[in-house]
Each structure stands twice: as C-alpha cells, then as structure tokens.
Protein backbone atom coordinates (compact mmCIF):
# COMPACT_ATOMS: atom_id res chain seq x y z
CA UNK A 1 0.00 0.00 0.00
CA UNK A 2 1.13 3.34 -0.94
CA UNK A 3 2.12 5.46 1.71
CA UNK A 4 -0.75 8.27 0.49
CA UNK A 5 -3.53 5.46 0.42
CA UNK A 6 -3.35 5.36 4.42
CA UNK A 7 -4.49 8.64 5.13
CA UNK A 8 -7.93 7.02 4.21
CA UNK A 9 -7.63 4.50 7.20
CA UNK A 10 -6.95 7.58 9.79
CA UNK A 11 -10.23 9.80 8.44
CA UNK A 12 -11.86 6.31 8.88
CA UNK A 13 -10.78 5.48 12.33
CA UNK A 14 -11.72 9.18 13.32
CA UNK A 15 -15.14 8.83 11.77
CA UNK A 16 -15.42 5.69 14.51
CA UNK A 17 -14.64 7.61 17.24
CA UNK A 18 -17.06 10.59 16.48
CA UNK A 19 -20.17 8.02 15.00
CA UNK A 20 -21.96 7.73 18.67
CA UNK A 21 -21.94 11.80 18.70
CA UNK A 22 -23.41 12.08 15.05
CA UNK A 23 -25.84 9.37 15.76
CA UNK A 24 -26.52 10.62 19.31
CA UNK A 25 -27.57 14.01 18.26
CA UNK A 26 -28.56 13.17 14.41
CA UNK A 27 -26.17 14.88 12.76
CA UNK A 28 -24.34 13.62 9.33
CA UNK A 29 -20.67 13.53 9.50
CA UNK A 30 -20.14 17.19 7.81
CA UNK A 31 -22.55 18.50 10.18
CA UNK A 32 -20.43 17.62 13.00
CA UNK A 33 -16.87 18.25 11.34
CA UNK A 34 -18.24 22.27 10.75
CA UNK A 35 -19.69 22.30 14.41
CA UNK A 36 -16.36 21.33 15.76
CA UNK A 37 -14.31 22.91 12.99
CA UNK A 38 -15.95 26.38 14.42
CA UNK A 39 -15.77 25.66 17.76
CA UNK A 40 -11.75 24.45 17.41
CA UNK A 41 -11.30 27.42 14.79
CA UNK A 42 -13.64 30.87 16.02
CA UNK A 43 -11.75 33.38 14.08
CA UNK A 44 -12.51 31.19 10.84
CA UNK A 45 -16.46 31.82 10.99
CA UNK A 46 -17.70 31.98 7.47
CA UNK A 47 -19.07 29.55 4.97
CA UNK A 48 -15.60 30.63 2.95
CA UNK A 49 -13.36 29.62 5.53
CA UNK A 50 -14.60 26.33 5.93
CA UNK A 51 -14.77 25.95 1.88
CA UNK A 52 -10.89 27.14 2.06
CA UNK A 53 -9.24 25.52 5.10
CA UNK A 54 -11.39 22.06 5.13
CA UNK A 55 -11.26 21.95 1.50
CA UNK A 56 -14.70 21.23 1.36
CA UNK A 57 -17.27 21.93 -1.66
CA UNK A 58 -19.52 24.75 -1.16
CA UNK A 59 -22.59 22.71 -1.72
CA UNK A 60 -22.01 20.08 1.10
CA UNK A 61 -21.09 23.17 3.13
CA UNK A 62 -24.15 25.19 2.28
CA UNK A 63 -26.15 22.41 2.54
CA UNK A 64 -24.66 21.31 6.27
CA UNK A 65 -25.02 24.98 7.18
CA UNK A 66 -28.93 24.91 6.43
CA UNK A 67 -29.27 21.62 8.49
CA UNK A 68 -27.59 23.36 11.25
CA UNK A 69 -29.26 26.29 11.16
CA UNK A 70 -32.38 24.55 10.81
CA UNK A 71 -31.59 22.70 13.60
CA UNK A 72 -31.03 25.63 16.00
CA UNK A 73 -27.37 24.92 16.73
CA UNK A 74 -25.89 27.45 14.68
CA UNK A 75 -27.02 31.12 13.26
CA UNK A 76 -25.81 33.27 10.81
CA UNK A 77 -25.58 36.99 11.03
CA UNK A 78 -25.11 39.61 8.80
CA UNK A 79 -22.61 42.18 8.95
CA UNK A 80 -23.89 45.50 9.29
CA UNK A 81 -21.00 46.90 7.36
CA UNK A 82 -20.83 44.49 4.10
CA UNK A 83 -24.09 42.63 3.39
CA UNK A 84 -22.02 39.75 2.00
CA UNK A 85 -19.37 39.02 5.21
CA UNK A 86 -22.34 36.27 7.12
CA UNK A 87 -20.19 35.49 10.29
CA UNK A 88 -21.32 31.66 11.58
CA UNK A 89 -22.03 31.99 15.54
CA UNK A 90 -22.60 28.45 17.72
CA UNK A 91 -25.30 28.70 19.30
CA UNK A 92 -26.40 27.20 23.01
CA UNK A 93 -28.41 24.45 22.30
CA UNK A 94 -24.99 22.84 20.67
CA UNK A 95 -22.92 22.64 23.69
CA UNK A 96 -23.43 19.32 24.60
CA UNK A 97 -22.93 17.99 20.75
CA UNK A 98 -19.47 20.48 21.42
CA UNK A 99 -18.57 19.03 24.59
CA UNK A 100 -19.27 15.23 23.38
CA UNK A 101 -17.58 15.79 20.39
CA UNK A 102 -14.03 17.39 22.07
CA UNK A 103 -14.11 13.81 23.86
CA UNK A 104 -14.49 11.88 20.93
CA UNK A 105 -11.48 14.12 19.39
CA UNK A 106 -9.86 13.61 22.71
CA UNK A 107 -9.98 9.65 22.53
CA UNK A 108 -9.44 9.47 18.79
CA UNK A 109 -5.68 11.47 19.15
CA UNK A 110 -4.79 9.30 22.07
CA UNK A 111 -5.40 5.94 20.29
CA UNK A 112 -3.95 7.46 17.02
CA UNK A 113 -0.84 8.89 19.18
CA UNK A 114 -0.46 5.62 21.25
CA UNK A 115 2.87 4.36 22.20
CA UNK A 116 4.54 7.57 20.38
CA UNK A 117 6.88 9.95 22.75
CA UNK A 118 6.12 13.34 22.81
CA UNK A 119 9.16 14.54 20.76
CA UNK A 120 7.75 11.75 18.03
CA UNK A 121 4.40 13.53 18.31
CA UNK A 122 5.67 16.89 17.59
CA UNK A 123 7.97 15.54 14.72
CA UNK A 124 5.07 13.50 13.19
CA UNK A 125 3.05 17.42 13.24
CA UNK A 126 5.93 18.99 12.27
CA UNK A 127 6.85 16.77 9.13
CA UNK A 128 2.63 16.87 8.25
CA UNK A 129 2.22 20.39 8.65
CA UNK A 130 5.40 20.31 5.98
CA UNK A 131 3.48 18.02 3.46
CA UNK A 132 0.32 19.87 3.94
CA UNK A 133 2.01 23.10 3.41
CA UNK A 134 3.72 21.67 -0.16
CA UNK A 135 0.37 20.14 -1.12
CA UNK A 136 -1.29 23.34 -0.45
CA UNK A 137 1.22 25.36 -2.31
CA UNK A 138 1.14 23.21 -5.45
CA UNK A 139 -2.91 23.19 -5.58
CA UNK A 140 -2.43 26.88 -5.36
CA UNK A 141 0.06 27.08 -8.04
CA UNK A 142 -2.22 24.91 -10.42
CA UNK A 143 -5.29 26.73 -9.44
CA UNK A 144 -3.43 30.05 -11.10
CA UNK A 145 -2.57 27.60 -14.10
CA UNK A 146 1.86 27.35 -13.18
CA UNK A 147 1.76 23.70 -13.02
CA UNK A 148 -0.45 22.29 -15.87
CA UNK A 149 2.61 20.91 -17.58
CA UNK A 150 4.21 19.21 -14.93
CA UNK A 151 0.72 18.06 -13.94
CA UNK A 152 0.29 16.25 -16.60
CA UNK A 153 3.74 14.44 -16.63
C-alpha cells in the first residue's frame, strides 16, 4: 500500500470515534466536522473559511449549514458593514454535541498517538504540517494555471 492510500484508514478510524456523537444528536458527519471545525477554529467563521481551510465543496457546506441552522445549533448573522461578510455563531443548544464531540477528538488522538513519545508527536506534526504546506502550495500554483505541464507528466 502506498504510503498516500493510508491517510484514508486515519479519516476512517476518526469517523469511529465521532459516529456515537453524530448518531446521538442526528447529525451527518459534515454536520459535525463544521460544528467542531468552528468551535476548534472561532476566528474562521464563514461559509468561505470552511470551503478554504477544510477543503470542502460549497454545496455540502451550504447544505450542512442549512441543516444546522435549521436545527437551531448554529445562526448566521449579517454584517452590518458588508451585506455579503455572514459570520457563523454556535449557538447554546450545541454545547453538549461540542462538549461530546471534544471527547471523541480527545480519545481518537490518544489511540492514534499511542505508544509515540512526545518529541515523536511533535515531529510526526511537524513533518505533516510540511506536506500539507507543499500540497497546499502546489494546488495553489495549479489553481493560477503554473503547473499544468508538470501536472500532466
């Protein structure tokens, strides 16, 4: 198996761990990963910032928002100053599905990070922070058309 096939077996493992919470609370699995994405993240509160840093398509994101919203976990408000800027705010009646779901990340790192020392932890997010940061940097360069050559290869 190719190293970059077994990045599917992590997602799935996490998606184990945080099953009881969607199923709990009826959520889908995007539901949950924006919920906890803007609780971990509160200074990246739009519908854009999820789209950019989760790499997610706007239409499962729009989508999940509406459920949410729906829902009466999350709510969107309008800035005052630019009608487009909606800032995404938690609302109360999620705090449980929050507080459930930081345990479920909780356990999930500690079986993913068993039996690793802390300096192998911080190398393992070093040297994938590294790897994200090239993949990111390539997608950006082919997005602006640099790379369609070497793409292709």
């Amino acid at each position: 198996m190719f190293f970059w096939d077994q990045h599917k077996t992590i997602t799935s493992c996490y998606e184990l761990f945080t099953r009881k919470v969607c199923d709990r609370y009826q959520l889908t699995q995007m539901e949950y990963d924006i919920l906890m994405f803007l609780h971990n993240n509160p200074k990246h509160n739009t519908a854009a910032d999820i789209v950019k840093i989760r790499k997610s398509t706007k239409s499962h994101v729009s989508t999940s928002l509406k459920a949410l919203e729906n829902k009466g976990l999350i709510e969107r408000i309008q800035s005052a100053r630019n009608k487009k800027h909606i800032e995404i705010v938690i609302l109360n009646k999620a705090e449980s599905i929050i507080e459930d779901g930081m345990k479920a990340q909780k356990e999930f790192a500690k079986n993913a990070l068993d039996g690793l020392t802390e300096e192998e932890k911080y190398m393992c997010m070093a040297v994938f922070n590294k790897i994200c940061a090239n993949a990111d940097a390539y997608l950006k360069k082919y997005a602006e058309g640099e790379n369609e050559k070497s793409f292709l290869l």
